[in-house]
Protein backbone atom coordinates (compact mmCIF):
# COMPACT_ATOMS: atom_id res chain seq x y z
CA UNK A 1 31.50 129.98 211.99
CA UNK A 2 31.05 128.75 208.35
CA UNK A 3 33.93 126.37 207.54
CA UNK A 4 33.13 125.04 203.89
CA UNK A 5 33.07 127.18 200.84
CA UNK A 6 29.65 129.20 201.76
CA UNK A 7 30.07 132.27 203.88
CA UNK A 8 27.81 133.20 206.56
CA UNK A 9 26.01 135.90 204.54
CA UNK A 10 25.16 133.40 201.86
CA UNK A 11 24.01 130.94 204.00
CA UNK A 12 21.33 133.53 205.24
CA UNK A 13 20.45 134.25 202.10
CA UNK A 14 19.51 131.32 200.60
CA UNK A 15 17.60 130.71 203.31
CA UNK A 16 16.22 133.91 203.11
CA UNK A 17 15.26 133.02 199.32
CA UNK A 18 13.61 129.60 200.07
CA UNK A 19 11.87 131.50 202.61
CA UNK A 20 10.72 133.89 199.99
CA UNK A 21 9.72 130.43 197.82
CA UNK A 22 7.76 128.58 200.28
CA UNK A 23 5.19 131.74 200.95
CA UNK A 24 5.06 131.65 197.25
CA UNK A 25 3.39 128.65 197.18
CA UNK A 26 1.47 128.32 200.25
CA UNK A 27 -0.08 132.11 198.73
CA UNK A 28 -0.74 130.46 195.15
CA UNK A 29 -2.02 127.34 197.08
CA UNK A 30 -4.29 129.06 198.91
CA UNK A 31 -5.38 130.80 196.40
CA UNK A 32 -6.56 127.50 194.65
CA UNK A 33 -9.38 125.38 195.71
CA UNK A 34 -8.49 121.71 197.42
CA UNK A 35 -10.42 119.85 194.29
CA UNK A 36 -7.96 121.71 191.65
CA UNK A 37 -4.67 120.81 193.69
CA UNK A 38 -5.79 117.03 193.70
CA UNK A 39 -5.87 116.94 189.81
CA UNK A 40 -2.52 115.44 188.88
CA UNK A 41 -1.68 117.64 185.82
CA UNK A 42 -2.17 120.72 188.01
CA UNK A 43 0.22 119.59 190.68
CA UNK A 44 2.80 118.67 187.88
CA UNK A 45 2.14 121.71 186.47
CA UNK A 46 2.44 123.84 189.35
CA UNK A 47 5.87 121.83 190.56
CA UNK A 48 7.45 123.16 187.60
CA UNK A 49 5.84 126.97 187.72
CA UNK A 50 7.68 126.96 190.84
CA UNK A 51 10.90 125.96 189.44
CA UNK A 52 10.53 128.38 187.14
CA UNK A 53 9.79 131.32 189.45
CA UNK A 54 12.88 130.02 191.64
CA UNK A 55 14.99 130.13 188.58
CA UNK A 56 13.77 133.34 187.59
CA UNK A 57 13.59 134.65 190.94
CA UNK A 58 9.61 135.91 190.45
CA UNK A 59 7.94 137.18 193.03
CA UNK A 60 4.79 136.03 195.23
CA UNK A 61 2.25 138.89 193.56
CA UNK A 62 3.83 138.22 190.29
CA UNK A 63 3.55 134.64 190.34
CA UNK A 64 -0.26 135.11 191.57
CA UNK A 65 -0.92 137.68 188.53
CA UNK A 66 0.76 134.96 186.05
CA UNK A 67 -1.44 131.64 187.56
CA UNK A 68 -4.47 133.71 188.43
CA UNK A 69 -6.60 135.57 185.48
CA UNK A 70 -8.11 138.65 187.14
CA UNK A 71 -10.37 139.11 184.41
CA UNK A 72 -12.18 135.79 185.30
CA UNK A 73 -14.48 135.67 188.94
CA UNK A 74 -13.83 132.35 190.56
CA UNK A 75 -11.39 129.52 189.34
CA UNK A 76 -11.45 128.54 186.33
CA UNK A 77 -9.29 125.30 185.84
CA UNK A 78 -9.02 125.23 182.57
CA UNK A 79 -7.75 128.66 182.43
CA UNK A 80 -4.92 127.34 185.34
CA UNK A 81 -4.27 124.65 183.18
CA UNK A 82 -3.55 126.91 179.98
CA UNK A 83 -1.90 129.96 182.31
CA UNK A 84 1.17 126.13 183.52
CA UNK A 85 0.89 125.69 179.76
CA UNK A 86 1.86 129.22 178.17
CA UNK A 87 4.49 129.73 181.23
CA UNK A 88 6.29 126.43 180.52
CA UNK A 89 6.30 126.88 176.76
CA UNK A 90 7.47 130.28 177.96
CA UNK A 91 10.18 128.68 179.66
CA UNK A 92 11.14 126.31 177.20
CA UNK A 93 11.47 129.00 174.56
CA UNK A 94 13.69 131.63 176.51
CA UNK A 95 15.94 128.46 177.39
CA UNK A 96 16.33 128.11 173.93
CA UNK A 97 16.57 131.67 172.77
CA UNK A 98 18.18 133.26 175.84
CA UNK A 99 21.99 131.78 175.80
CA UNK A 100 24.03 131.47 178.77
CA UNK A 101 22.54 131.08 182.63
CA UNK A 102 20.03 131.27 184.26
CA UNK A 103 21.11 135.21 185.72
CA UNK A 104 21.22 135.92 181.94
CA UNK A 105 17.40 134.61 181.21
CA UNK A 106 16.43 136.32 184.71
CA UNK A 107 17.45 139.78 183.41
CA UNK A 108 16.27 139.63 180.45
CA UNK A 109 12.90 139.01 181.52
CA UNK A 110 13.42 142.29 183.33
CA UNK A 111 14.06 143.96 180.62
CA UNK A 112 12.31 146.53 178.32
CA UNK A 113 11.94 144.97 175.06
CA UNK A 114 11.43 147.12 172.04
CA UNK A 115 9.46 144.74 170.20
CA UNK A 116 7.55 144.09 173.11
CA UNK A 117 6.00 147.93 172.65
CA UNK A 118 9.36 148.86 175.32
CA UNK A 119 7.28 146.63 177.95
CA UNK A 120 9.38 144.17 180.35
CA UNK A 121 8.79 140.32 179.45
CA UNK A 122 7.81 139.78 183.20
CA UNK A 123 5.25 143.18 183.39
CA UNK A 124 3.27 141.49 180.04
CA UNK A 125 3.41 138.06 181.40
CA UNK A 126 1.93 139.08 185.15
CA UNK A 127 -0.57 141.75 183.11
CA UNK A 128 -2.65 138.10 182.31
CA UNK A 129 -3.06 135.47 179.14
CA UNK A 130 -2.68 138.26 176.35
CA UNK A 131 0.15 139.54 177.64
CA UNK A 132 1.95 135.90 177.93
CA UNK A 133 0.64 135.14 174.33
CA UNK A 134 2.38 138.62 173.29
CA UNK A 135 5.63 137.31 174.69
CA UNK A 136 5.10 133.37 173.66
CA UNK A 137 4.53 135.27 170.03
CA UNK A 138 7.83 137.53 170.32
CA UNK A 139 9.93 134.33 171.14
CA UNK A 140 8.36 132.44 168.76
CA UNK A 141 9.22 134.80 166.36
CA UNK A 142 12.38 135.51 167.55
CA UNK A 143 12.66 131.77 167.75
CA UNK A 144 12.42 131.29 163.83
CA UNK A 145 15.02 133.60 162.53
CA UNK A 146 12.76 136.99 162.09
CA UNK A 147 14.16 139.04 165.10
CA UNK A 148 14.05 142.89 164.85
């Protein structure tokens, strides 16, 4: 039995979520070659990409589409590098435009956005770099006053 403040049921799932989070990364690791996880700015950048999905609560596939560019054949670590980039100015920029918590800037990325051609924040960002420059460019936007 659960004495402090945390039932049983939440207990299991949180650990159900950081269950969910470590096969995130060990898939995205993986995924990446041993040379590109030894470059430091990569493993800063990645730290904080998963921060960012465990805020957001993004998913493994999702997380994969966002890091890893189908449209280019092998790894390109220069396109990683810009994919940490976008996604943390991404971050930074729903932080400031999104008020209230973190629930709040999870649904809204789940959310169909007008502007956004009626497309969910998320679906454009996981589609590959356009689609995160489409949703850098709405915030932006958004950002300096011109909303519609």
């Amino acid at each position: 039995m659960v004495t402090d403040d945390k039932s049983e049921l939440d207990l299991r799932l949180e650990d159900e979520v950081s269950k969910q989070a470590l096969d995130r990364r060990l898939a995205i690791e993986v995924r990446l070659k041993e040379n590109v996880l030894m470059d430091r700015e990569i493993q800063v950048g990645l730290k904080a990409f998963h921060r960012i999905c465990d805020k957001w609560a993004i998913g493994t596939r999702s997380a994969e589409a966002i890091l890893c560019d189908s449209n280019v054949t092998g790894l390109d670590i220069e396109n990683l590098r810009n994919q940490l980039s976008y996604m943390l100015r991404v971050y930074r920029l729903v932080h400031d435009v999104i008020q209230g918590d973190d629930a709040r800037k999870r649904r809204w990325i789940r959310r169909a956005i007008p502007s956004l051609d009626g497309k969910r924040p998320i679906d454009l960002m996981s589609a590959g770099p356009a689609g995160i420059a489409k949703v850098l460019d709405y915030l932006e936007f958004y950002m300096n006053g011109c909303s519609s």
